[in-house]
C-alpha atoms as a PDB file:
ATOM      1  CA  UNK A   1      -8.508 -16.822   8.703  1.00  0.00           C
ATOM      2  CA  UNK A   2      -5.974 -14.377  10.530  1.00  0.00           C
ATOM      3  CA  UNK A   3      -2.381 -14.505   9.141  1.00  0.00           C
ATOM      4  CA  UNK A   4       0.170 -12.435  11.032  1.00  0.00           C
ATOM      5  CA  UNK A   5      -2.408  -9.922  12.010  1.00  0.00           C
ATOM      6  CA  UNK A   6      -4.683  -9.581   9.236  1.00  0.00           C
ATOM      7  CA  UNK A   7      -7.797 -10.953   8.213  1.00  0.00           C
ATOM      8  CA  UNK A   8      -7.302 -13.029   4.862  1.00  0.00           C
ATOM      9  CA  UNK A   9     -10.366 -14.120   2.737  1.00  0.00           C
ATOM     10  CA  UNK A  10     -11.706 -17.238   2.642  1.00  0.00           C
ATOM     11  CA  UNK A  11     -13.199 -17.978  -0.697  1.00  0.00           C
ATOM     12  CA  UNK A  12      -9.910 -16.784  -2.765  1.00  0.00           C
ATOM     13  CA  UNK A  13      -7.306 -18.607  -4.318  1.00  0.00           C
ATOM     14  CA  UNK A  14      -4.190 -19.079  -1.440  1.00  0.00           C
ATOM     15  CA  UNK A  15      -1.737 -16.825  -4.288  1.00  0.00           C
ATOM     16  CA  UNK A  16      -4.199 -14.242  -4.365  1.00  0.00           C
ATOM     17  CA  UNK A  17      -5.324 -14.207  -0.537  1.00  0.00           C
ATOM     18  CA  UNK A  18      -1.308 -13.996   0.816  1.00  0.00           C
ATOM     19  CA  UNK A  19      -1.400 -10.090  -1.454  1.00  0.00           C
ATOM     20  CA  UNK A  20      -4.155  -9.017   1.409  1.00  0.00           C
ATOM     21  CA  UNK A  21      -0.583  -8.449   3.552  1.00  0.00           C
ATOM     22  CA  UNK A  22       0.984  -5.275   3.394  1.00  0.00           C
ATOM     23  CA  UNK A  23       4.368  -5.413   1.368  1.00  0.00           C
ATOM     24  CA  UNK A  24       3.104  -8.396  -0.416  1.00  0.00           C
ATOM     25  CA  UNK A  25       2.185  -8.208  -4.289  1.00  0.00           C
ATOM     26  CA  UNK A  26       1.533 -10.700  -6.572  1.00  0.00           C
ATOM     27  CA  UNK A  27       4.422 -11.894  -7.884  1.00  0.00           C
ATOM     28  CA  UNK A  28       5.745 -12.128  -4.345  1.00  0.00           C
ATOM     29  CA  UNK A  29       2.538 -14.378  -3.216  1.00  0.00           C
ATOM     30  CA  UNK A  30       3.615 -16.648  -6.279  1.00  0.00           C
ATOM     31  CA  UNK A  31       7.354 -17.102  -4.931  1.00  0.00           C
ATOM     32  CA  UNK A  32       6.394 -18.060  -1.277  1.00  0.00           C
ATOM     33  CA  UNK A  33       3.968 -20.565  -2.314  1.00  0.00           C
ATOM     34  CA  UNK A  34       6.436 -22.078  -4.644  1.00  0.00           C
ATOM     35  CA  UNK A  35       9.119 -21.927  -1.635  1.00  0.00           C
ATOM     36  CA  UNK A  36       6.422 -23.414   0.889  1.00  0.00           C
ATOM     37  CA  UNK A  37       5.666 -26.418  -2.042  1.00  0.00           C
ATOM     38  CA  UNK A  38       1.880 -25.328  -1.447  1.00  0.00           C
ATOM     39  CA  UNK A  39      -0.881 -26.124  -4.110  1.00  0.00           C
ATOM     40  CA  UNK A  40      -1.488 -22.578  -6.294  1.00  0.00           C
ATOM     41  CA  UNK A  41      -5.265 -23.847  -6.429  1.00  0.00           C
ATOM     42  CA  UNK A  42      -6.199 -24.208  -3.008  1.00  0.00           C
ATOM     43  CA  UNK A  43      -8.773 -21.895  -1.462  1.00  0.00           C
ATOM     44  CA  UNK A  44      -7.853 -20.195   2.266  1.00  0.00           C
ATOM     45  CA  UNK A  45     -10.534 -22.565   3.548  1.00  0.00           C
ATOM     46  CA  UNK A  46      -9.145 -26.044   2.641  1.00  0.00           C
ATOM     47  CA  UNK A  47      -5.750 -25.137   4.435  1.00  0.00           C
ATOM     48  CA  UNK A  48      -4.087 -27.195   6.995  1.00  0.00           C
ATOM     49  CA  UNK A  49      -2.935 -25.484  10.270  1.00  0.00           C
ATOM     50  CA  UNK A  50       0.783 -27.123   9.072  1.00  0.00           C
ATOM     51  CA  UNK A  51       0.404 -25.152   5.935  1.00  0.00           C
ATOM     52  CA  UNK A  52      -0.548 -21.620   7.419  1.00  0.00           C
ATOM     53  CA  UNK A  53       2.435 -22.254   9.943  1.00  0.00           C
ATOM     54  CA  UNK A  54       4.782 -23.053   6.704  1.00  0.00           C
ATOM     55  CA  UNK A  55       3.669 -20.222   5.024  1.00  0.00           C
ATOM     56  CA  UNK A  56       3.684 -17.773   8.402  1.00  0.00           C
ATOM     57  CA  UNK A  57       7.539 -19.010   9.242  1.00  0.00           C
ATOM     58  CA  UNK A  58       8.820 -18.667   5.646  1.00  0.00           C
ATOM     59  CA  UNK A  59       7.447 -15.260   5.739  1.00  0.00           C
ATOM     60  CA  UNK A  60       8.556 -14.009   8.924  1.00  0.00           C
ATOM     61  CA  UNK A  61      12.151 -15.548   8.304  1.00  0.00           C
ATOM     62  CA  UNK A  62      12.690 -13.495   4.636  1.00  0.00           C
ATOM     63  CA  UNK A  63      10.576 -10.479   4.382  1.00  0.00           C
ATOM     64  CA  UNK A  64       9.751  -7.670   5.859  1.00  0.00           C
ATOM     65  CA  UNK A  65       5.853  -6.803   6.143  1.00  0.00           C
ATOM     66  CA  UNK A  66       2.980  -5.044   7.473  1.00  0.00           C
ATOM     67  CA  UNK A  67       3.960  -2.817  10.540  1.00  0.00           C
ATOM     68  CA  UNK A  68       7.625  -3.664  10.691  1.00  0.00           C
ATOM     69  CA  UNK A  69       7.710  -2.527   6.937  1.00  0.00           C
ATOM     70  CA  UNK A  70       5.079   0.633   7.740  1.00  0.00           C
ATOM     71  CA  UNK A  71       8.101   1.488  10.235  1.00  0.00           C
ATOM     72  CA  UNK A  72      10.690   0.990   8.134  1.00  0.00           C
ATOM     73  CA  UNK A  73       9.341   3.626   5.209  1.00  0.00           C
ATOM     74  CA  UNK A  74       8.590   6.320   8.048  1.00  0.00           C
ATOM     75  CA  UNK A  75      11.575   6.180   8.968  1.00  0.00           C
ATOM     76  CA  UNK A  76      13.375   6.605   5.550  1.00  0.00           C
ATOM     77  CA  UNK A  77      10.455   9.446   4.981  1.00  0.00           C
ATOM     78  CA  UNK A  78      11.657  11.135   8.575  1.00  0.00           C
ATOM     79  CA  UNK A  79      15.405  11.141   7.061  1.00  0.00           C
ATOM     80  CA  UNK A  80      14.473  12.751   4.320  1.00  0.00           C
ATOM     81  CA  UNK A  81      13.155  15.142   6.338  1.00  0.00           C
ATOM     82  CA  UNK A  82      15.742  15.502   8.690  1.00  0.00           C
ATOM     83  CA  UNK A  83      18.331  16.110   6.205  1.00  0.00           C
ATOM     84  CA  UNK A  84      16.139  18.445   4.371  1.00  0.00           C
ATOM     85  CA  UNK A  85      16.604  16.379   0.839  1.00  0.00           C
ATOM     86  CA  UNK A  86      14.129  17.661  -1.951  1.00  0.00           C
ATOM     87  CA  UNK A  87      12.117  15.089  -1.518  1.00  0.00           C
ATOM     88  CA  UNK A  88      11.720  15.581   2.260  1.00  0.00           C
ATOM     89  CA  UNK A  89      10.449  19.062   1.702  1.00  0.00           C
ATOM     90  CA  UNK A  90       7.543  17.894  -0.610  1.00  0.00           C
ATOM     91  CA  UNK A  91       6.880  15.697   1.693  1.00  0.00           C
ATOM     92  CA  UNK A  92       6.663  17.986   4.136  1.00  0.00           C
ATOM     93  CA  UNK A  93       4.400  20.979   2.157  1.00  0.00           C
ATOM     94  CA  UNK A  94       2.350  17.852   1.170  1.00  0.00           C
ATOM     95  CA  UNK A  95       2.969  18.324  -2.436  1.00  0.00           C
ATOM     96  CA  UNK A  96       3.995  15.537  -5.145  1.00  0.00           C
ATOM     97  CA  UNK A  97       6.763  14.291  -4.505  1.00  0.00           C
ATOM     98  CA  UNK A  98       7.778  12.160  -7.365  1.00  0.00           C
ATOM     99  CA  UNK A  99       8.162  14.777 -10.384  1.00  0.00           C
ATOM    100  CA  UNK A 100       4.897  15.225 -11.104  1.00  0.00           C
ATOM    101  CA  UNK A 101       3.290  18.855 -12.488  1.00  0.00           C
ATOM    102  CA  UNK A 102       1.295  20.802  -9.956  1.00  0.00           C
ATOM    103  CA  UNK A 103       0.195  23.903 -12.132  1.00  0.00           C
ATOM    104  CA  UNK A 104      -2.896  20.811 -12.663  1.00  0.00           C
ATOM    105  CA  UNK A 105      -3.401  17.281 -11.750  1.00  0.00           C
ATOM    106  CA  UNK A 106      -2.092  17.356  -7.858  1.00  0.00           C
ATOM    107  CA  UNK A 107      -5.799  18.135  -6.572  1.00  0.00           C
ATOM    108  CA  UNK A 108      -5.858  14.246  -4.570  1.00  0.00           C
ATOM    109  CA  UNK A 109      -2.354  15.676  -2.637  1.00  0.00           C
ATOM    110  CA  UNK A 110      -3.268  18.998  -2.178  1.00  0.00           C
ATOM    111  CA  UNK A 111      -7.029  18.292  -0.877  1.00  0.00           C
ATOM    112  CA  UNK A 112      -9.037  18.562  -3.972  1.00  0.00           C
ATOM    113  CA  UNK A 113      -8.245  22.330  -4.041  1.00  0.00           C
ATOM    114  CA  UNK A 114     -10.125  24.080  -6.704  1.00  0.00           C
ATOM    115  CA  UNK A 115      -9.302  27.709  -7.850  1.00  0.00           C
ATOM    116  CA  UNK A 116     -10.783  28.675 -10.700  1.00  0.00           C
ATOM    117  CA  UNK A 117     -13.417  30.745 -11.165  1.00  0.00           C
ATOM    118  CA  UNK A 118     -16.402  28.719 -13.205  1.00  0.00           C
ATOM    119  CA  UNK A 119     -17.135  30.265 -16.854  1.00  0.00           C
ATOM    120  CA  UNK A 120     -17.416  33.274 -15.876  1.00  0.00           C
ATOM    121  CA  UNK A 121     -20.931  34.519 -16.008  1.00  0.00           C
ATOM    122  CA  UNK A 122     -22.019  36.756 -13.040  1.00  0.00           C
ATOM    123  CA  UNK A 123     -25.615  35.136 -11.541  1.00  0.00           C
ATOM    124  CA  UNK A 124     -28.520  37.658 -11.862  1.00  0.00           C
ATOM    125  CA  UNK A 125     -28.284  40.214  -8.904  1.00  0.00           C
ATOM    126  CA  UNK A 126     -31.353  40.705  -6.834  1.00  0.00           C
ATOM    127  CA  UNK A 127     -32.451  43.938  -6.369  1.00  0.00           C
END
């Protein structure tokens, strides 16, 4: 089943399927199926068309997801940026931009960069 652009699974429960969105987490899924008066239990498979439809419009109407929200972080990224804030500069170098140390544990943001030198034994040298 497609729903607003992305493939949901069929064999999950409809509150954990609706989290396959982007900008959609669990407790969110919970909240629009108790707004759209939907059973919690129901598979993706054994929903009507008037269901999906409820569930698309009440989404559409009060949230912001997927692409439209994708957009919406750029652009607060690209301010940051702009206005050269701290956190627009780490973003910028790549770095962590949250606090976090980078004397260790940043390897995933910088590109699994490894520096040091192994234990220190030379390898036998050929003659």
């Amino acid at each position: 089943m497609r729903l607003l652009g992305v493939n949901i699974p069929d064999n999950k429960k409809i509150n954990v399927a609706i989290t396959y969105l982007y900008g959609v987490g669990n407790s969110l899924s919970q909240d629009i199926i108790k707004r759209t008066k939907i059973n919690p239990d129901k598979r993706t498979k054994d929903l009507t068309s008037d269901e999906v439809s409820k569930i698309k419009e009440y989404i559409e109407k009060n949230y912001k997801i997927e692409g439209e929200l994708k957009r919406l972080v750029k652009q607060n990224i690209n301010m940051l940026k702009e206005i050269q804030a701290y956190r627009g500069t780490r973003h910028m170098r790549g770095l962590p931009v949250r606090g976090q140390r980078t004397k260790t544990n940043s390897r995933t943001v910088r590109g699994n960069v490894r520096k040091t030198a192994g234990s220190g034994k030379r390898s036998i040298e050929l003659k």
